[in-house]
Structures are given as structure tokens and as C-alpha cells.
Protein backbone atom coordinates (compact mmCIF):
# COMPACT_ATOMS: atom_id res chain seq x y z
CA UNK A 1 104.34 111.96 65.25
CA UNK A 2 102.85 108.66 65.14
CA UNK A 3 98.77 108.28 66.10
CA UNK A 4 97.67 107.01 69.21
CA UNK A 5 95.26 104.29 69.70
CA UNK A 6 93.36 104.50 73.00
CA UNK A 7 92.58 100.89 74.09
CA UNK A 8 89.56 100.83 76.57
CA UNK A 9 88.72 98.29 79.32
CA UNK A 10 85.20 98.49 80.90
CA UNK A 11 83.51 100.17 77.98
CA UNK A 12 80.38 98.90 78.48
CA UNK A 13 80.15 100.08 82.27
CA UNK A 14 79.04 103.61 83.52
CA UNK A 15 82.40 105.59 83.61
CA UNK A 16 83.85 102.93 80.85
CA UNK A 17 80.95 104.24 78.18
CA UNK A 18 80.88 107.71 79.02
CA UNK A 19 85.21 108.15 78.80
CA UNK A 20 84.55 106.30 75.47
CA UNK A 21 82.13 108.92 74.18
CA UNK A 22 84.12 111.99 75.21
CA UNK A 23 87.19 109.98 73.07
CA UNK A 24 84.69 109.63 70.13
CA UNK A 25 83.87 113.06 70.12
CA UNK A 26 87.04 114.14 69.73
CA UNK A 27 87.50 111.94 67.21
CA UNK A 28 90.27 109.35 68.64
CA UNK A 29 91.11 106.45 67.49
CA UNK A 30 89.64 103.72 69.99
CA UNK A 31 89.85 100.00 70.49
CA UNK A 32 87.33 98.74 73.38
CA UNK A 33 87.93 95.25 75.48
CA UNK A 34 84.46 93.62 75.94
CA UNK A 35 83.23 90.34 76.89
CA UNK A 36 81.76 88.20 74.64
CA UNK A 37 78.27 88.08 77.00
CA UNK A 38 78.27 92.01 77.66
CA UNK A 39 75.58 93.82 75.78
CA UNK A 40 77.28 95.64 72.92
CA UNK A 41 74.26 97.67 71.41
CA UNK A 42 75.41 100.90 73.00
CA UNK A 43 79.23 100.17 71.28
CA UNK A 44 77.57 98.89 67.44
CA UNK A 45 77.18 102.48 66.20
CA UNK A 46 79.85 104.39 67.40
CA UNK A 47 83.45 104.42 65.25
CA UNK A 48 85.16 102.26 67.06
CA UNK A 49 86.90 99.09 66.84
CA UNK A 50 86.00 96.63 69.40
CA UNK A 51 87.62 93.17 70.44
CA UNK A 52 86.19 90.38 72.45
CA UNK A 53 88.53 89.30 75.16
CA UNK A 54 88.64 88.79 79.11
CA UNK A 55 91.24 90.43 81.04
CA UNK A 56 91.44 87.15 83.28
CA UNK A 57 92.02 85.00 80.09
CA UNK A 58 95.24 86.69 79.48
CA UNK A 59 96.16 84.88 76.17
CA UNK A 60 92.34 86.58 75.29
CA UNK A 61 94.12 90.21 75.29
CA UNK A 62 96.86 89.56 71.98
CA UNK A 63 94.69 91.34 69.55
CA UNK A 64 93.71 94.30 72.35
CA UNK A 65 96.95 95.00 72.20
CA UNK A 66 97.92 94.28 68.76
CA UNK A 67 99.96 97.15 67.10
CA UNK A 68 101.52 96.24 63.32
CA UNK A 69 102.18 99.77 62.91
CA UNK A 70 103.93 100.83 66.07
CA UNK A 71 101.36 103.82 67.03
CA UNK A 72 101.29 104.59 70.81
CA UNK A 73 99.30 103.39 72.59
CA UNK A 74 97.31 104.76 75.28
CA UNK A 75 95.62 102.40 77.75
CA UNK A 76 92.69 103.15 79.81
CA UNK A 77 92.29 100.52 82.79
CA UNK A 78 88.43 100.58 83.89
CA UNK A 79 87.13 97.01 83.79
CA UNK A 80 86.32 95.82 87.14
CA UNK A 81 83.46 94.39 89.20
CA UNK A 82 82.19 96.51 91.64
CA UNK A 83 80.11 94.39 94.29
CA UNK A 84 80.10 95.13 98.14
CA UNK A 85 78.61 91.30 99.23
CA UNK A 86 80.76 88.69 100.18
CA UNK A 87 80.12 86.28 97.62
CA UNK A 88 81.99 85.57 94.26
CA UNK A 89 85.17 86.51 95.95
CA UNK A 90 87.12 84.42 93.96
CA UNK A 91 85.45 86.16 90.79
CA UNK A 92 85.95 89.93 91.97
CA UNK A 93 89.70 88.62 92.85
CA UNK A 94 90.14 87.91 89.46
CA UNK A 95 88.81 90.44 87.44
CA UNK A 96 90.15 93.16 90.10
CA UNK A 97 93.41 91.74 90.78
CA UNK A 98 94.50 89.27 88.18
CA UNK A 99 93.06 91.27 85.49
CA UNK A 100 94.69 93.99 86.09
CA UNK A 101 97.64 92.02 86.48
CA UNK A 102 97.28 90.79 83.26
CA UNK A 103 96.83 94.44 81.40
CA UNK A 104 99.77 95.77 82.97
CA UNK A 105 102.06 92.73 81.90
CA UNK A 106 100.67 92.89 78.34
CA UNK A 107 101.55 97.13 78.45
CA UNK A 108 104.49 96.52 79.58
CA UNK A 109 105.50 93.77 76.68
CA UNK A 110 103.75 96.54 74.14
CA UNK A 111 105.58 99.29 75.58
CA UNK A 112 102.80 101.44 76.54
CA UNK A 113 102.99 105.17 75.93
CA UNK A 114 100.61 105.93 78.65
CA UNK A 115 98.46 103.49 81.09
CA UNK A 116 95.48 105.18 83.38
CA UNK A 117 94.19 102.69 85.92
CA UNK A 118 91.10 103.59 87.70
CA UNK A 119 91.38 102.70 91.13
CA UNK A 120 88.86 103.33 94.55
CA UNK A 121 88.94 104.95 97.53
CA UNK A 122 87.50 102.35 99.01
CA UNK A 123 91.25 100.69 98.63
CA UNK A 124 91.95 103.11 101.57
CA UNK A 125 91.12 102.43 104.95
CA UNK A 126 88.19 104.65 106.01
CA UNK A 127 89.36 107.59 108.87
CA UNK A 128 87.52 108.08 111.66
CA UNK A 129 84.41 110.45 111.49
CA UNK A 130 86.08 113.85 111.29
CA UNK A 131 89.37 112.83 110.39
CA UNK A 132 90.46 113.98 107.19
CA UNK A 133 92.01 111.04 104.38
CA UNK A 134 95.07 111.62 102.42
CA UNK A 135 96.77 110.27 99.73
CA UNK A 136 98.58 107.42 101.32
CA UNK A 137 101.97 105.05 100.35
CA UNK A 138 100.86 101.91 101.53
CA UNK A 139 97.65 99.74 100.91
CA UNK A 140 95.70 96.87 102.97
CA UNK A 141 93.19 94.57 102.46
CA UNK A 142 93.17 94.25 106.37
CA UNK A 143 92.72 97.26 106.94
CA UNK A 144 89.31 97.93 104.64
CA UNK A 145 85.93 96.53 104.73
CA UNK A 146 84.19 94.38 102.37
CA UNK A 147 85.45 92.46 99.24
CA UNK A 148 85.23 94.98 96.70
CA UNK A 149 87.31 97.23 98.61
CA UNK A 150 89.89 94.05 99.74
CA UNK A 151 90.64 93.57 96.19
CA UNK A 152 90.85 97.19 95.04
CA UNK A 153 93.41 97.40 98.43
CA UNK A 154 95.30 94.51 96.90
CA UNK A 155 95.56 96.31 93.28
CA UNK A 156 96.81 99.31 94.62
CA UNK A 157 99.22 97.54 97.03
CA UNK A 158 100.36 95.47 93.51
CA UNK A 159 100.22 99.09 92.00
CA UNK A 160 102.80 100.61 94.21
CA UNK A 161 105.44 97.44 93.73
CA UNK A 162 105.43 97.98 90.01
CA UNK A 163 105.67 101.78 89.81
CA UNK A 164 108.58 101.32 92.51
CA UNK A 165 110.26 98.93 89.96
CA UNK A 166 109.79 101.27 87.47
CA UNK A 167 106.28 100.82 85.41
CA UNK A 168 105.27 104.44 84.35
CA UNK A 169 101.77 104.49 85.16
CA UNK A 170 98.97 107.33 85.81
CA UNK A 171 96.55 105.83 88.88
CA UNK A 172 93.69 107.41 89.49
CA UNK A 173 91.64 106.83 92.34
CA UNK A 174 87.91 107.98 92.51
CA UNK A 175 86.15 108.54 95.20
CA UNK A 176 82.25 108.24 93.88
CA UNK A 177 81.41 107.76 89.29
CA UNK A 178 80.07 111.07 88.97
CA UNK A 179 80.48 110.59 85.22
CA UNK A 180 81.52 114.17 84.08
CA UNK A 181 83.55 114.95 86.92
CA UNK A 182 85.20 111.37 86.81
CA UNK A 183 86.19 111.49 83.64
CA UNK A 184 87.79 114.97 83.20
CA UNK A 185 90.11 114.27 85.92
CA UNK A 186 90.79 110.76 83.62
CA UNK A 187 91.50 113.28 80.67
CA UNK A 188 93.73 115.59 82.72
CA UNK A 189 95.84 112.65 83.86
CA UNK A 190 96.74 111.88 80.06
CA UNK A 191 96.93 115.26 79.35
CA UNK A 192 93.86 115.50 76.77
């Protein structure tokens, strides 16, 4: 059995950091995706290889993904910008939509063993008070509020076109970062 590498997007955000400790306690081999401007002093310590890339630049991601010895790989899809205003919508597009865009074309080229992608429930249109949600097929940014939640609506639509064609993919959609909570239901969907 070959060892798995678990490559990490969004490691130096709240539910990023604290699914990267819990993999470092256990003692897996991790490769993290940062920006060159994010603050890496929490990451400088830890045992951990870390690469500087952008998941909009996707020519940026070759060496996230690079893999001379054929492990699996095990991707972990957190990155995103979380922001409820209305402006930068052309920069929360991106990194939401394209970026993701961009990890799933580069795990499909490196044949990904497993992909999580951490999704929102604001990506579902909001129930009147009393109504109950449920998990749902279909995905609109018309149908949700705000930009954060447009693009995250968008993803998931994208989402649901590619596991349709085939892409195996675990998506996880939280409803509120509770760190410990968040994350073991991120560990039970790879089976950790």
C-alpha cells in the first residue's frame, strides 16, 4: 500500500488550520496551498511541507500536486473567501468558483484518490421560518442572498455537473465552522 499525501487548501483559515492539526497529530503526511501574502507563522513549525500557489493562478498549483512517486493523494478543498458584502465580487467569483474549478481539473489530471470539498449552506436557498431544509439536487445563485452565498450556489451547481459526469468526489456542506464538530464530519467523509 502506497502512502497518502493529504494536500490542503485554506490552511491558514479557521477550519483550514485546525483539519491540518488533527492530520499532524496523527502523523500524516501533509502538503498545504498558501498564498505567498498569507501569514505563515502558525504553518513554520509544524511537519509539514508547504507550497506557495493561488488556486486562481492555475499554472501556480503544478508543484501542489506534484507526485514523482505515485502515492495517493488525498485532497482537502477549503480555500475560499467568505465575505457577505457586495463588493469584490469579481474576487470571491474567483477564488470560490474558478478556484475550485481549477483544483478539481488538476485532481482529475493527478488522478485523485479522494477529493473533500467544503461547501455552505448558504449555497441553499433559505426555507421559510419553520420549514425544515433538506439536502437538495439542484443549486441557484437566484435563488440565495448575498455574494458569498451566489458563488458557493454556483460551486455546488458546477459540483453536481461533474459528479454527474463522473468525478468521484466527497462534498461536504457545513452549516456554521464549529471547528471540532466541522472537522470530524471532514474526517468521517475520508474515512479517517
Amino acid at each position: 500500500m502506497s502512502k497518502a499525501i493529504y494536500l490542503l487548501t485554506g490552511a491558514t483559515g479557521h477550519l483550514g488550520f485546525n483539519i491540518l492539526k488533527k492530520l499532524v497529530k496523527a502523523n500524516k503526511a501533509v502538503r498545504t496551498l498558501v498564498l505567498p501574502t498569507d501569514n505563515q507563522s502558525m504553518l513554520k513549525d509544524m511537519p509539514i511541507e508547504s507550497v506557495e500557489g493561488n488556486v486562481v493562478e492555475k499554472e501556480s498549483l503544478k508543484n501542489f500536486f506534484d507526485n514523482p512517486h505515485n502515492e495517493d493523494l488525498i485532497v482537502i478543498h477549503c480555500a475560499g473567501i467568505v465575505n457577505i458584502a457586495t463588493d469584490n465580487k469579481k474576487f470571491v467569483m474567483d477564488v470560490n468558483f474558478i478556484g475550485t474549478q481549477n483544483i478539481v481539473n488538476y485532481c482529475q489530471e493527478a488522478q485523485v484518490k479522494k477529493m473533500v470539498y467544503v461547501s455552505s449552506a448558504h449555497a441553499i436557498a433559505e426555507k421559510h421560518k419553520g420549514e425544515i431544509m433538506q439536502e437538495v439536487r439542484t443549486f441557484s445563485p437566484d435563488e440565495v442572498t448575498g455574494l458569498y452565498a451566489k458563488t458557493k450556489a454556483e460551486t455546488s451547481q458546477w459540483f453536481i455537473e461533474q459528479l454527474d459526469a463522473g468525478f468521484q468526489v466527497v462534498w461536504f456542506i457545513q452549516q456554521v465552522s464549529l471547528a471540532p464538530m466541522t472537522i470530524k464530519r471532514v474526517f468521517n467523509t475520508i474515512g479517517y
